[in-house]
PDBML (XML) file of the C-alpha atoms, coordinates in Angstrom:
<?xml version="1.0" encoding="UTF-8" ?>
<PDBx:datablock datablockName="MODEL"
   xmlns:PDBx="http://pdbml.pdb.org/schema/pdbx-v50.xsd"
   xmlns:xsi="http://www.w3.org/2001/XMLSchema-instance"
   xsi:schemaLocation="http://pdbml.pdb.org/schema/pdbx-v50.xsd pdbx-v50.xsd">
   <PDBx:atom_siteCategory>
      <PDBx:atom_site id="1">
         <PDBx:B_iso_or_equiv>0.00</PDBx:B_iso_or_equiv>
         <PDBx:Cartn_x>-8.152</PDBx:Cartn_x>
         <PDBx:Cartn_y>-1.162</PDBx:Cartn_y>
         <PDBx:Cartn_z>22.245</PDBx:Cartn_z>
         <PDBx:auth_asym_id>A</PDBx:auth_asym_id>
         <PDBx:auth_atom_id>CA</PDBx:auth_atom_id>
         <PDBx:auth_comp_id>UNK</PDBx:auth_comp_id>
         <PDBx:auth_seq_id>1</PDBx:auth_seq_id>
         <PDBx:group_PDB>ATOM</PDBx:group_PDB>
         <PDBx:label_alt_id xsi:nil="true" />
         <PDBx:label_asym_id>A</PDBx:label_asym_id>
         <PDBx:label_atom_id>CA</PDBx:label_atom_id>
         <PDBx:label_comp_id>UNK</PDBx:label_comp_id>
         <PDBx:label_entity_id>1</PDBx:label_entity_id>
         <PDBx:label_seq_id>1</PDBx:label_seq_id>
         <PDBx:occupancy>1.00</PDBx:occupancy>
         <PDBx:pdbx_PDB_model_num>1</PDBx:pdbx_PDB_model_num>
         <PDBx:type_symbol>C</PDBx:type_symbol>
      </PDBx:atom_site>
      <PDBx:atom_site id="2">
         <PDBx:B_iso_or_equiv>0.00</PDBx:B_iso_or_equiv>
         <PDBx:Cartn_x>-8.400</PDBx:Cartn_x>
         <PDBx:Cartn_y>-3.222</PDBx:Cartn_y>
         <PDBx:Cartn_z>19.352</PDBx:Cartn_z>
         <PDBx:auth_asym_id>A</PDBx:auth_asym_id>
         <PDBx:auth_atom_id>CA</PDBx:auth_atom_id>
         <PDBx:auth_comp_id>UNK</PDBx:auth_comp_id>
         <PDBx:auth_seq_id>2</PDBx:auth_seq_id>
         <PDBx:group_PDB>ATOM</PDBx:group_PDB>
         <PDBx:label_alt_id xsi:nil="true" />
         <PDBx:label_asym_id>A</PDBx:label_asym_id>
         <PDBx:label_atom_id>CA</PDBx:label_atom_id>
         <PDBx:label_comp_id>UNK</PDBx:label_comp_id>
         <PDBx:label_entity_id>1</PDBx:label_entity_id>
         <PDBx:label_seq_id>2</PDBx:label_seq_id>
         <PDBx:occupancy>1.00</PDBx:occupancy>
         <PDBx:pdbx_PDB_model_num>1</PDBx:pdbx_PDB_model_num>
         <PDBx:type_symbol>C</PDBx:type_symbol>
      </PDBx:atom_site>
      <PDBx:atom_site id="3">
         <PDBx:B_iso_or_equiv>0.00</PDBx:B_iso_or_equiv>
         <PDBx:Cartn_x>-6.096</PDBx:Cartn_x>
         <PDBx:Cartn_y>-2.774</PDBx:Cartn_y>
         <PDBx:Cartn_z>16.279</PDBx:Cartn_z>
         <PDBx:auth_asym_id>A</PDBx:auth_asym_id>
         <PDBx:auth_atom_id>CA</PDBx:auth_atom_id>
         <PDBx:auth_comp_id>UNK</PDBx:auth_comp_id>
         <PDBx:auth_seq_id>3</PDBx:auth_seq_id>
         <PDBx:group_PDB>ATOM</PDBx:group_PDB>
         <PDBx:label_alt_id xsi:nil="true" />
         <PDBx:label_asym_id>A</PDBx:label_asym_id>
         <PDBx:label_atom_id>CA</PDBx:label_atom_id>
         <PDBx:label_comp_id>UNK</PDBx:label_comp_id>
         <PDBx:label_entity_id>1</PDBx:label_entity_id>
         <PDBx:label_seq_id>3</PDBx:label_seq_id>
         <PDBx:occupancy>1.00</PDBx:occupancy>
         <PDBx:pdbx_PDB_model_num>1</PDBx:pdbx_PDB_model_num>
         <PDBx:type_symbol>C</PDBx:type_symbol>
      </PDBx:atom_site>
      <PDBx:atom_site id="4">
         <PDBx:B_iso_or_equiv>0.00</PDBx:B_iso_or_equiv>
         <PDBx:Cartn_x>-4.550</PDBx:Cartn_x>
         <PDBx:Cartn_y>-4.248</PDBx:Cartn_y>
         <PDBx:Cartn_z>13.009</PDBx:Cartn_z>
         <PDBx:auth_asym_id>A</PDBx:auth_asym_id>
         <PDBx:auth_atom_id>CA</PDBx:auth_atom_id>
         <PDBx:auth_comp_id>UNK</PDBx:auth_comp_id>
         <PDBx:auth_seq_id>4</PDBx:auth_seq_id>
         <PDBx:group_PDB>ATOM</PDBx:group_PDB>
         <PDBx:label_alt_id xsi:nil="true" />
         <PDBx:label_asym_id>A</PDBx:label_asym_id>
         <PDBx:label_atom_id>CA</PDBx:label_atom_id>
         <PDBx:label_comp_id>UNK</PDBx:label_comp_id>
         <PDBx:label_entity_id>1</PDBx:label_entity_id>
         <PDBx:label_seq_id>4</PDBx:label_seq_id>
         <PDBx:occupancy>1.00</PDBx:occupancy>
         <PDBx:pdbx_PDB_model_num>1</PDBx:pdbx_PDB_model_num>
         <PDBx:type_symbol>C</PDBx:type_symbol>
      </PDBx:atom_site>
      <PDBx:atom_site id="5">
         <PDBx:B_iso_or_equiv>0.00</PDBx:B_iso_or_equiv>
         <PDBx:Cartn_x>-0.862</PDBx:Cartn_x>
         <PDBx:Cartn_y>-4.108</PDBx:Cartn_y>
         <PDBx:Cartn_z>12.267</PDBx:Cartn_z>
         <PDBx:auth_asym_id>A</PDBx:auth_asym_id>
         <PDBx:auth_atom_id>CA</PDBx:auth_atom_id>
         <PDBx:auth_comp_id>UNK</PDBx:auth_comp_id>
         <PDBx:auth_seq_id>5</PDBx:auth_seq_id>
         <PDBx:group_PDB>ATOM</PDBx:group_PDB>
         <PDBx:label_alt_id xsi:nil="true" />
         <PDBx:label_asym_id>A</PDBx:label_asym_id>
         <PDBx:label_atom_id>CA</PDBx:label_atom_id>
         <PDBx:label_comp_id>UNK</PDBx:label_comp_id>
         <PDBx:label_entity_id>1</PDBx:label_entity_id>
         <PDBx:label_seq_id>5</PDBx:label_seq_id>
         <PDBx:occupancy>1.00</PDBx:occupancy>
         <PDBx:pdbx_PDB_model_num>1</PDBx:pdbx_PDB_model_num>
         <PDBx:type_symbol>C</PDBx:type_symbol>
      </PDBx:atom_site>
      <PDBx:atom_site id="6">
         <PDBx:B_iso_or_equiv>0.00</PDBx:B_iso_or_equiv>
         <PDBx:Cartn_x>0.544</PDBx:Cartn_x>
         <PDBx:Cartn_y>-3.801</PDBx:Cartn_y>
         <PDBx:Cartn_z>8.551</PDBx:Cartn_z>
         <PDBx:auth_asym_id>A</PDBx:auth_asym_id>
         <PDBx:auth_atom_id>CA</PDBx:auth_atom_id>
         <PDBx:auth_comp_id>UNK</PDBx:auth_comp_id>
         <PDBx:auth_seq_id>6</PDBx:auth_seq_id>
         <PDBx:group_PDB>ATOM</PDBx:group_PDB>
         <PDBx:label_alt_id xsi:nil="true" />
         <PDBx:label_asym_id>A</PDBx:label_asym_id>
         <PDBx:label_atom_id>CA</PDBx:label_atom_id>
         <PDBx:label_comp_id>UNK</PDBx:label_comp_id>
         <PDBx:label_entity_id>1</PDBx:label_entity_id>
         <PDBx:label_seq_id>6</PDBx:label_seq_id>
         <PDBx:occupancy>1.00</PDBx:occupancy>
         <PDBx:pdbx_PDB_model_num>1</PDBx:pdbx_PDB_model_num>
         <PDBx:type_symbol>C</PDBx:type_symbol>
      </PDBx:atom_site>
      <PDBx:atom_site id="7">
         <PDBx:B_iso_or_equiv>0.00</PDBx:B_iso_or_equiv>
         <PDBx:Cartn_x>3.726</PDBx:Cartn_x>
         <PDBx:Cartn_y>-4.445</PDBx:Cartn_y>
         <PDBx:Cartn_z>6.730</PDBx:Cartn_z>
         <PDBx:auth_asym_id>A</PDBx:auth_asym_id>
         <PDBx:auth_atom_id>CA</PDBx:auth_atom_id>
         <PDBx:auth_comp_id>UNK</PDBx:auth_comp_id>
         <PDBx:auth_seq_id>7</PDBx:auth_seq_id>
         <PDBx:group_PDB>ATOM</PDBx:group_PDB>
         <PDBx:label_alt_id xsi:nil="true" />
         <PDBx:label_asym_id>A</PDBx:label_asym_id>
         <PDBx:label_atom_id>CA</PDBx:label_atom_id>
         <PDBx:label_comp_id>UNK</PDBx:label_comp_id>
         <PDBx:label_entity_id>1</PDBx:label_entity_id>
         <PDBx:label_seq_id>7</PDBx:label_seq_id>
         <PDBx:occupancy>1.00</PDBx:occupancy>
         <PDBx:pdbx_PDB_model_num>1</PDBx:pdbx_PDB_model_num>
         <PDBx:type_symbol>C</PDBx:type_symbol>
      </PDBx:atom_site>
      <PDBx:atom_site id="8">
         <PDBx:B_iso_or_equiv>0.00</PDBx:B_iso_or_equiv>
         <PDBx:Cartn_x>4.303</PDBx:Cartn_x>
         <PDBx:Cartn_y>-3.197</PDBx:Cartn_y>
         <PDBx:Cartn_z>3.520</PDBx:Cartn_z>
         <PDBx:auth_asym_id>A</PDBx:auth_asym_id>
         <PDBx:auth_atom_id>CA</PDBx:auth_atom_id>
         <PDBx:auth_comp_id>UNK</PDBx:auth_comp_id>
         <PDBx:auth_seq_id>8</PDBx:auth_seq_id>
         <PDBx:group_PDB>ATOM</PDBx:group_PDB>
         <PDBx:label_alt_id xsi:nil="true" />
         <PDBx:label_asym_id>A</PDBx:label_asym_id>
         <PDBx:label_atom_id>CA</PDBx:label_atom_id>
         <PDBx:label_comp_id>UNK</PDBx:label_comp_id>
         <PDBx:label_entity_id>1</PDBx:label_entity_id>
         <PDBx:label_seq_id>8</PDBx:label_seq_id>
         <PDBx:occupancy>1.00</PDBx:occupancy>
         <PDBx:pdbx_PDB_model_num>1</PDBx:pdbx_PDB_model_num>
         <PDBx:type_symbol>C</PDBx:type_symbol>
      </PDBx:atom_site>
      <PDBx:atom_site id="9">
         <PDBx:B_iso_or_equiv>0.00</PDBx:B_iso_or_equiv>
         <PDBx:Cartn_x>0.364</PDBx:Cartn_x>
         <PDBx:Cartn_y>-2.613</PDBx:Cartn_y>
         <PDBx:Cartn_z>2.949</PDBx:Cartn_z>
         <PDBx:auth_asym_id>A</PDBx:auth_asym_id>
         <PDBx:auth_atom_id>CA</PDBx:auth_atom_id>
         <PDBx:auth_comp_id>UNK</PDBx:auth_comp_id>
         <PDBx:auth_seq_id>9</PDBx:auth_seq_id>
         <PDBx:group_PDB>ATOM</PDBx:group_PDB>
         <PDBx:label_alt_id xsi:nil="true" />
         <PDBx:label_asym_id>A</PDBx:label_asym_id>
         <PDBx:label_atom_id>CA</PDBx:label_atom_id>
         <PDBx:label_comp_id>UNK</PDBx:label_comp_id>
         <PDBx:label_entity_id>1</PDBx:label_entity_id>
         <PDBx:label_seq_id>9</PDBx:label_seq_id>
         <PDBx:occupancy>1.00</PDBx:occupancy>
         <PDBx:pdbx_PDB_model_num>1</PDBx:pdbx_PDB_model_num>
         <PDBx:type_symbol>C</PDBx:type_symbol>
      </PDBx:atom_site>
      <PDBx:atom_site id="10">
         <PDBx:B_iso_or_equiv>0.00</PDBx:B_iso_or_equiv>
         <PDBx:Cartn_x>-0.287</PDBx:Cartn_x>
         <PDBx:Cartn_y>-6.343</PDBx:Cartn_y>
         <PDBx:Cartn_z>4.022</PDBx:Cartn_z>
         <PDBx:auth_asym_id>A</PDBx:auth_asym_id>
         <PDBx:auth_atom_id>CA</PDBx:auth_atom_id>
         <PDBx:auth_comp_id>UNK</PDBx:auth_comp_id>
         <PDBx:auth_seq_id>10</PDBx:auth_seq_id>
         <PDBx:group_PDB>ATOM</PDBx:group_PDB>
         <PDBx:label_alt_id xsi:nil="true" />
         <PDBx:label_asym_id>A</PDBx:label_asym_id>
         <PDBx:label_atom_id>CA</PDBx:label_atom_id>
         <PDBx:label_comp_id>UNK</PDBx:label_comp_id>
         <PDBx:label_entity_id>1</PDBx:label_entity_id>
         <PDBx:label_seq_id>10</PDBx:label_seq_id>
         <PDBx:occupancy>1.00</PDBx:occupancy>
         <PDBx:pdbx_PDB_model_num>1</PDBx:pdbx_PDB_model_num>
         <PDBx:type_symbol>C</PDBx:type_symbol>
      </PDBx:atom_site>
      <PDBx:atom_site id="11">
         <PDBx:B_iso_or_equiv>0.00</PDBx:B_iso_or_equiv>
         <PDBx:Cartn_x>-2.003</PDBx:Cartn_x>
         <PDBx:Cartn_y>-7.199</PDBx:Cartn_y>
         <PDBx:Cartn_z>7.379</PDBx:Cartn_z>
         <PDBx:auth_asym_id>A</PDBx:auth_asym_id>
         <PDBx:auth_atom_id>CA</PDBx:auth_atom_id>
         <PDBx:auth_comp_id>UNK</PDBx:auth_comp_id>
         <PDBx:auth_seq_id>11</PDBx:auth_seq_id>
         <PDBx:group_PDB>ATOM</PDBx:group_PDB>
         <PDBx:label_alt_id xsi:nil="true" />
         <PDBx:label_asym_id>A</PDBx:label_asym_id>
         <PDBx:label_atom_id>CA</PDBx:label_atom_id>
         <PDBx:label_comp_id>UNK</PDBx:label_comp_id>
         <PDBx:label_entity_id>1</PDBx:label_entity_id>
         <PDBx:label_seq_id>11</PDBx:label_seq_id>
         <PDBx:occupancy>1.00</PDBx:occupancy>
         <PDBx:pdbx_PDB_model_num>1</PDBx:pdbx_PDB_model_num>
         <PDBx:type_symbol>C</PDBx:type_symbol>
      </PDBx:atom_site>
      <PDBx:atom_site id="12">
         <PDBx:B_iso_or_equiv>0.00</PDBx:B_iso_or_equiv>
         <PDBx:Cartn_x>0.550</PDBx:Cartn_x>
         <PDBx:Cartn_y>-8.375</PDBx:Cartn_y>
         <PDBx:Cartn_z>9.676</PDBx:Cartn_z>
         <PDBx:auth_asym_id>A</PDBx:auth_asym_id>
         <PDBx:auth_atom_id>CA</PDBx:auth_atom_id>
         <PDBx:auth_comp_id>UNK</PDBx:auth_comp_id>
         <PDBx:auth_seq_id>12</PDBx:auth_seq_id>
         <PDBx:group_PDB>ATOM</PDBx:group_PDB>
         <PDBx:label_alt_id xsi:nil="true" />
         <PDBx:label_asym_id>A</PDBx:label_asym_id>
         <PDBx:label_atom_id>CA</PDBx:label_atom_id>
         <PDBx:label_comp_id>UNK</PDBx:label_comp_id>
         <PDBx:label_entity_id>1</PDBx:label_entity_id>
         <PDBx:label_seq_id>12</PDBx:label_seq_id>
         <PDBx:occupancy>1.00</PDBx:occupancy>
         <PDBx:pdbx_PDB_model_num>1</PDBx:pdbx_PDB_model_num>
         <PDBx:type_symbol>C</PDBx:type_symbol>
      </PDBx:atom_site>
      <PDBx:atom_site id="13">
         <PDBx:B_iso_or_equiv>0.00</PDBx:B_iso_or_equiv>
         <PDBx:Cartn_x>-1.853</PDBx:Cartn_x>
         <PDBx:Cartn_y>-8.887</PDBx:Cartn_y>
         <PDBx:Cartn_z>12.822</PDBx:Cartn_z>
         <PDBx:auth_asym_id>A</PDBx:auth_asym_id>
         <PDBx:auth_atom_id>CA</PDBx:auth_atom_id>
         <PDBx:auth_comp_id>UNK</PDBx:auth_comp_id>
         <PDBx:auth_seq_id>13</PDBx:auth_seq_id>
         <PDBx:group_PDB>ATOM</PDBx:group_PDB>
         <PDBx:label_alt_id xsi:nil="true" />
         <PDBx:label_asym_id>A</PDBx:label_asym_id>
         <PDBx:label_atom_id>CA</PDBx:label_atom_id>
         <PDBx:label_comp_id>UNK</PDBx:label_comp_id>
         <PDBx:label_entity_id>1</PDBx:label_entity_id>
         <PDBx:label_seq_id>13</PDBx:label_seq_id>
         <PDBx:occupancy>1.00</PDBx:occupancy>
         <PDBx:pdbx_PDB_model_num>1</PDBx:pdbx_PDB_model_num>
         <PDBx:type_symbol>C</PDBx:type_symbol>
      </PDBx:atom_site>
      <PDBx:atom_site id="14">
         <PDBx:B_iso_or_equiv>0.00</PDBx:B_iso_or_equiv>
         <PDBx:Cartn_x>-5.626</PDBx:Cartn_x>
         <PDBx:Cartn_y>-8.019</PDBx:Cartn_y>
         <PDBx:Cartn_z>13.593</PDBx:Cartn_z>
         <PDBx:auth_asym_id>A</PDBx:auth_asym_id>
         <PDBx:auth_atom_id>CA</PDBx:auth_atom_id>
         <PDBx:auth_comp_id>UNK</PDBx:auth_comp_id>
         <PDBx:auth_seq_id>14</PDBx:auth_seq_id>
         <PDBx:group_PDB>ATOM</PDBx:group_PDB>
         <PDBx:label_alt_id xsi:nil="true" />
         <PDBx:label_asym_id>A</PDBx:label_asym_id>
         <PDBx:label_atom_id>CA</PDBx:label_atom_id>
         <PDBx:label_comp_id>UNK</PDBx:label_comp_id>
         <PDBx:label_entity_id>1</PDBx:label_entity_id>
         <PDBx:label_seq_id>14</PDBx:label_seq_id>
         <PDBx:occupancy>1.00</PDBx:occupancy>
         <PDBx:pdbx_PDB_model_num>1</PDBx:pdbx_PDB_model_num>
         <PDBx:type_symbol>C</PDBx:type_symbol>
      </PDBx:atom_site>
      <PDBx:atom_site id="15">
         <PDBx:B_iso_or_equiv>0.00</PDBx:B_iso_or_equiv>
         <PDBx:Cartn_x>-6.212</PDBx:Cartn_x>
         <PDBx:Cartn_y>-8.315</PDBx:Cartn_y>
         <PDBx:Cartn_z>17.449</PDBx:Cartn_z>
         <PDBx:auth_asym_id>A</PDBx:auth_asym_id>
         <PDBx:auth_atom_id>CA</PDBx:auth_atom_id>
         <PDBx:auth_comp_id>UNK</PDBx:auth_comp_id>
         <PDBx:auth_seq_id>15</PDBx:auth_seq_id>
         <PDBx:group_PDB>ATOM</PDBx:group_PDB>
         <PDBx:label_alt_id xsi:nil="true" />
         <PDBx:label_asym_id>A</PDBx:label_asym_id>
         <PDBx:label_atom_id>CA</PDBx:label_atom_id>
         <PDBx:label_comp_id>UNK</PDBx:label_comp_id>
         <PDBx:label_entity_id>1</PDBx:label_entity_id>
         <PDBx:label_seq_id>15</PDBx:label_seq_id>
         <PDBx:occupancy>1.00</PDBx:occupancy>
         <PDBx:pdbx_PDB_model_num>1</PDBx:pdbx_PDB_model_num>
         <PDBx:type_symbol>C</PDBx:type_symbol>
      </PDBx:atom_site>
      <PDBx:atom_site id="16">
         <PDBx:B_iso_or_equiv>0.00</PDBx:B_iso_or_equiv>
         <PDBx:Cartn_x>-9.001</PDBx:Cartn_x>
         <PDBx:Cartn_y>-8.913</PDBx:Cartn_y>
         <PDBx:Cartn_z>19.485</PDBx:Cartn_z>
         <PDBx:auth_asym_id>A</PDBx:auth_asym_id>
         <PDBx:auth_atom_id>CA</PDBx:auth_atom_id>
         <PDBx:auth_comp_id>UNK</PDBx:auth_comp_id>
         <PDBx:auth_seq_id>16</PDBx:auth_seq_id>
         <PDBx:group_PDB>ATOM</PDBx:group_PDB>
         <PDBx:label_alt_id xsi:nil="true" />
         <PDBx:label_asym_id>A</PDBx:label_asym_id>
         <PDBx:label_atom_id>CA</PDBx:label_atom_id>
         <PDBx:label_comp_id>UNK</PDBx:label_comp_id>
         <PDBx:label_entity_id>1</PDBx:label_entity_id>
         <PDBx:label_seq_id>16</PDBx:label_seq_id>
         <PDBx:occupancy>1.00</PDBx:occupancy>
         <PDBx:pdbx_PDB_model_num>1</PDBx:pdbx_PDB_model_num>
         <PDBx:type_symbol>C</PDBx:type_symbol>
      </PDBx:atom_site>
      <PDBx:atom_site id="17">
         <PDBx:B_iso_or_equiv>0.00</PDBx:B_iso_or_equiv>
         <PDBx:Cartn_x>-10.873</PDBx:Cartn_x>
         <PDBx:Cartn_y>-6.669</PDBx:Cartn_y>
         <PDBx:Cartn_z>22.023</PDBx:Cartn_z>
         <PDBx:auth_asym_id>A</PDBx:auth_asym_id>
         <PDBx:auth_atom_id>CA</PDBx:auth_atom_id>
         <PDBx:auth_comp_id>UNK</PDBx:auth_comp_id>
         <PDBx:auth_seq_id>17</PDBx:auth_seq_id>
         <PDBx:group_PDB>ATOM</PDBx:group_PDB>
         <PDBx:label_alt_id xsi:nil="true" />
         <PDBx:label_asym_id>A</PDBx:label_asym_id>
         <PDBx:label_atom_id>CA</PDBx:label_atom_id>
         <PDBx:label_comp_id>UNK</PDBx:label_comp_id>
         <PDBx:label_entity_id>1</PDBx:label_entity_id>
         <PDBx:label_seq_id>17</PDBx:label_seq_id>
         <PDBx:occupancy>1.00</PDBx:occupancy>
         <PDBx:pdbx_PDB_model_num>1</PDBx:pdbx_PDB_model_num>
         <PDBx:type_symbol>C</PDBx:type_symbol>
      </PDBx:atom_site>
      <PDBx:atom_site id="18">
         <PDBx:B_iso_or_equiv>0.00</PDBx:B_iso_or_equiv>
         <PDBx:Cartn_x>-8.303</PDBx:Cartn_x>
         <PDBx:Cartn_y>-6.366</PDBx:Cartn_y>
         <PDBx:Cartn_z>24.571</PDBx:Cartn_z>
         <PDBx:auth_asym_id>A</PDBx:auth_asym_id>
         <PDBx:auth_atom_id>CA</PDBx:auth_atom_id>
         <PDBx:auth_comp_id>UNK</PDBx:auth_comp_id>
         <PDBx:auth_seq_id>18</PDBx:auth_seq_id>
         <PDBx:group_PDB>ATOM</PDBx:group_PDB>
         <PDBx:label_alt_id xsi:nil="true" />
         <PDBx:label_asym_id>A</PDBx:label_asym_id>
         <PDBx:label_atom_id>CA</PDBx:label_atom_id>
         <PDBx:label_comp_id>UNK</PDBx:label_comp_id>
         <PDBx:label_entity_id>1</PDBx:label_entity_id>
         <PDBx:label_seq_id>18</PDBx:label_seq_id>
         <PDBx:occupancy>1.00</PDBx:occupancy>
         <PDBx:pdbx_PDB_model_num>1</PDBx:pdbx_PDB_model_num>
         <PDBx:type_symbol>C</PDBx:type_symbol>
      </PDBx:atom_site>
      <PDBx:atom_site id="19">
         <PDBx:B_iso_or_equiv>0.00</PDBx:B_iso_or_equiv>
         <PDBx:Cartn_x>-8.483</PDBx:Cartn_x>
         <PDBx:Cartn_y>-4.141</PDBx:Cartn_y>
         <PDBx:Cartn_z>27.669</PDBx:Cartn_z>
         <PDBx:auth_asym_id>A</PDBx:auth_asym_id>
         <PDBx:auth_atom_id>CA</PDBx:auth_atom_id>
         <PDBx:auth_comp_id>UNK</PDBx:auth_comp_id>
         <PDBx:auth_seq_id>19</PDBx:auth_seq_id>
         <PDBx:group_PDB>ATOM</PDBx:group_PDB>
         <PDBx:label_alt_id xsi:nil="true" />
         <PDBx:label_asym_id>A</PDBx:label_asym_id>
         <PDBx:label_atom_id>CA</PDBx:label_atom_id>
         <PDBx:label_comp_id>UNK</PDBx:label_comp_id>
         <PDBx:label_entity_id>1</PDBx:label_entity_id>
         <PDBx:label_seq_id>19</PDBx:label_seq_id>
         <PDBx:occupancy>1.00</PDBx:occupancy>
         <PDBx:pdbx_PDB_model_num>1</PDBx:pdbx_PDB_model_num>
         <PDBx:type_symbol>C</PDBx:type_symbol>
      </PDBx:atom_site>
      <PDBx:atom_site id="20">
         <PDBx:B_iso_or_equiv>0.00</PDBx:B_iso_or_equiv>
         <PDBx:Cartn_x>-5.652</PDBx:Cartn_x>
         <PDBx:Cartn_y>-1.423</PDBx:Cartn_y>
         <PDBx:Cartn_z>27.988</PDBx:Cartn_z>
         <PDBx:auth_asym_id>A</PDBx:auth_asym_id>
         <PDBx:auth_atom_id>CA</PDBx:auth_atom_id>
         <PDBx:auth_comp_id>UNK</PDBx:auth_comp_id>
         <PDBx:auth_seq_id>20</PDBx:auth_seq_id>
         <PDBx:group_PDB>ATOM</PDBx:group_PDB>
         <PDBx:label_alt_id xsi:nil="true" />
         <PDBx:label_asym_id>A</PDBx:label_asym_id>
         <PDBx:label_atom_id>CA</PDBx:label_atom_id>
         <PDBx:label_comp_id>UNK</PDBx:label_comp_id>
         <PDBx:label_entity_id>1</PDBx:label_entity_id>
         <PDBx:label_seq_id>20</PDBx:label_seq_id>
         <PDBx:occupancy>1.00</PDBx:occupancy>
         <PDBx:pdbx_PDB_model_num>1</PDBx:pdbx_PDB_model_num>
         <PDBx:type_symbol>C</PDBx:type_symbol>
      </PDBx:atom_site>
      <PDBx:atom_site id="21">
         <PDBx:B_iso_or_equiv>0.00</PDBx:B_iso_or_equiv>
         <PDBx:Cartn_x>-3.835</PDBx:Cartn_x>
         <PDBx:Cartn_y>-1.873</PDBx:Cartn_y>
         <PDBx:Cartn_z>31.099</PDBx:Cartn_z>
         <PDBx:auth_asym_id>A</PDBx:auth_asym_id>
         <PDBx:auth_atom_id>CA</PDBx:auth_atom_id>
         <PDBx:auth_comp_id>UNK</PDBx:auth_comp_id>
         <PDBx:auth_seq_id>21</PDBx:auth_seq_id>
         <PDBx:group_PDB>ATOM</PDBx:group_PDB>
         <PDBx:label_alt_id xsi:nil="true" />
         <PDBx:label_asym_id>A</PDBx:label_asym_id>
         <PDBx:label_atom_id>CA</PDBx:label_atom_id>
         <PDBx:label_comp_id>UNK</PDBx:label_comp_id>
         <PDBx:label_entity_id>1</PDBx:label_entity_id>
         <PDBx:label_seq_id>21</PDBx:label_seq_id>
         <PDBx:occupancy>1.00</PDBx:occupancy>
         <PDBx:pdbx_PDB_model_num>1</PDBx:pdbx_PDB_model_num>
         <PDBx:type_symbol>C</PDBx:type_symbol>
      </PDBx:atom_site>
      <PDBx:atom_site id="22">
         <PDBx:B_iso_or_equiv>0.00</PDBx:B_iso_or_equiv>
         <PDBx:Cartn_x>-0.762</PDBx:Cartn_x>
         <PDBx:Cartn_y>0.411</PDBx:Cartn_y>
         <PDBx:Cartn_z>31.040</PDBx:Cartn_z>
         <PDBx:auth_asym_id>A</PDBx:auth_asym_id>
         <PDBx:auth_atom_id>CA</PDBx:auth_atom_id>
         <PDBx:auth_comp_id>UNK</PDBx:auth_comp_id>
         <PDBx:auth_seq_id>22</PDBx:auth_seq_id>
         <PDBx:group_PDB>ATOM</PDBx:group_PDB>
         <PDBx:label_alt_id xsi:nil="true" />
         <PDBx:label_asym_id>A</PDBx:label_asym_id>
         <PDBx:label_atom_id>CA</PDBx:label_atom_id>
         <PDBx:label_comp_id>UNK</PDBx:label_comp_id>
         <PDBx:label_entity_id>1</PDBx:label_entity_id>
         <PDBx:label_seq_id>22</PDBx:label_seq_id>
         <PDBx:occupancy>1.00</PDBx:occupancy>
         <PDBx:pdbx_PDB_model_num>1</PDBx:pdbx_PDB_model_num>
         <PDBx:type_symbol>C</PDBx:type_symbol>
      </PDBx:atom_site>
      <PDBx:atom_site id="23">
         <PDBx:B_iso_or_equiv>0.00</PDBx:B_iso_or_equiv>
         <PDBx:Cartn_x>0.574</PDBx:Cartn_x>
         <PDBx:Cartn_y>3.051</PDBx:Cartn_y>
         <PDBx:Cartn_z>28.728</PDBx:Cartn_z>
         <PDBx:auth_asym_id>A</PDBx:auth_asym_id>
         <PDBx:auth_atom_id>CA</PDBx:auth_atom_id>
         <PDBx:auth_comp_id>UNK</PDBx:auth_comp_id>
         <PDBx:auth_seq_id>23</PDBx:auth_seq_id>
         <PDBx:group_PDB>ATOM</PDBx:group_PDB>
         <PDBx:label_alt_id xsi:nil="true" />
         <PDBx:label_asym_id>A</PDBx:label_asym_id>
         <PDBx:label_atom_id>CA</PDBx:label_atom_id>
         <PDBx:label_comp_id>UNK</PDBx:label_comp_id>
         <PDBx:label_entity_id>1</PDBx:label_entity_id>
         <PDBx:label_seq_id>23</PDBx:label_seq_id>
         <PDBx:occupancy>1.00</PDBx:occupancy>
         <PDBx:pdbx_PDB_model_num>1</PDBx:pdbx_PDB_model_num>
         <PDBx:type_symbol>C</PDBx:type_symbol>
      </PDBx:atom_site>
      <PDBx:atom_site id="24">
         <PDBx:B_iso_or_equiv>0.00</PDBx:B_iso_or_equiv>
         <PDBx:Cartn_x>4.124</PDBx:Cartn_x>
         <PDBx:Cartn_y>4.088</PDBx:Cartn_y>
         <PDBx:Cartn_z>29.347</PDBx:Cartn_z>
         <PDBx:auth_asym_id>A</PDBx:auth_asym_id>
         <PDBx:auth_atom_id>CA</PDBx:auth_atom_id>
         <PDBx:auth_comp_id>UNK</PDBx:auth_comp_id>
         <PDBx:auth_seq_id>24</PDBx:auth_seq_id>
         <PDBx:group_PDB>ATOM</PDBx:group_PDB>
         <PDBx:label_alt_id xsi:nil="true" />
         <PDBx:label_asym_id>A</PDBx:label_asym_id>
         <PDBx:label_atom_id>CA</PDBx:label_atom_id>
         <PDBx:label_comp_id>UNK</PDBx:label_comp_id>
         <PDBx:label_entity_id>1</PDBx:label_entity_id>
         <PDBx:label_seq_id>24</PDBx:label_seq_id>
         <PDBx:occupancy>1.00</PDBx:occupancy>
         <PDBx:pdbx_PDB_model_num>1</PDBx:pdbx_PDB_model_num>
         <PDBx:type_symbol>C</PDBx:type_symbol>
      </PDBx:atom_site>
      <PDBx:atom_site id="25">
         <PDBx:B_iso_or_equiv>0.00</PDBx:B_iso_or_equiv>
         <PDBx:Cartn_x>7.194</PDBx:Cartn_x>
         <PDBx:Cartn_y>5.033</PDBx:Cartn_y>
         <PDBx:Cartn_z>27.413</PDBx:Cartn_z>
         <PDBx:auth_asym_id>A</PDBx:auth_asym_id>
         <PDBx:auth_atom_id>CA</PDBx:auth_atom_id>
         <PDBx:auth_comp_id>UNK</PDBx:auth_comp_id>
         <PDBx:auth_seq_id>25</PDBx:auth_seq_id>
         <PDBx:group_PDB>ATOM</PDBx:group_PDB>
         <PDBx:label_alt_id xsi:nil="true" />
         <PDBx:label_asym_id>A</PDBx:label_asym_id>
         <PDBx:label_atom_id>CA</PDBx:label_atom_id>
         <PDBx:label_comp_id>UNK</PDBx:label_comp_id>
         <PDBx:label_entity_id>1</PDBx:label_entity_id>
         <PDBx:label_seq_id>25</PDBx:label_seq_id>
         <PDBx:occupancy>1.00</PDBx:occupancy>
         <PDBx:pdbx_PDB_model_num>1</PDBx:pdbx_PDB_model_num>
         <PDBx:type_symbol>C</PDBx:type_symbol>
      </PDBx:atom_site>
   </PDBx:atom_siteCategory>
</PDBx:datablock>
């Protein structure tokens, strides 16, 4: 995955290329 995270319309956080190693709830 890679993703960006916004607040309010403003980038909060732009990540990487980072390998998904667990999806849970």
């Amino acid at each position: 995955i890679q993703y960006k995270l916004y607040r309010g319309g403003a980038l909060v956080y732009s990540s990487g290329h980072l390998e998904l190693r667990e999806t849970r709830r």
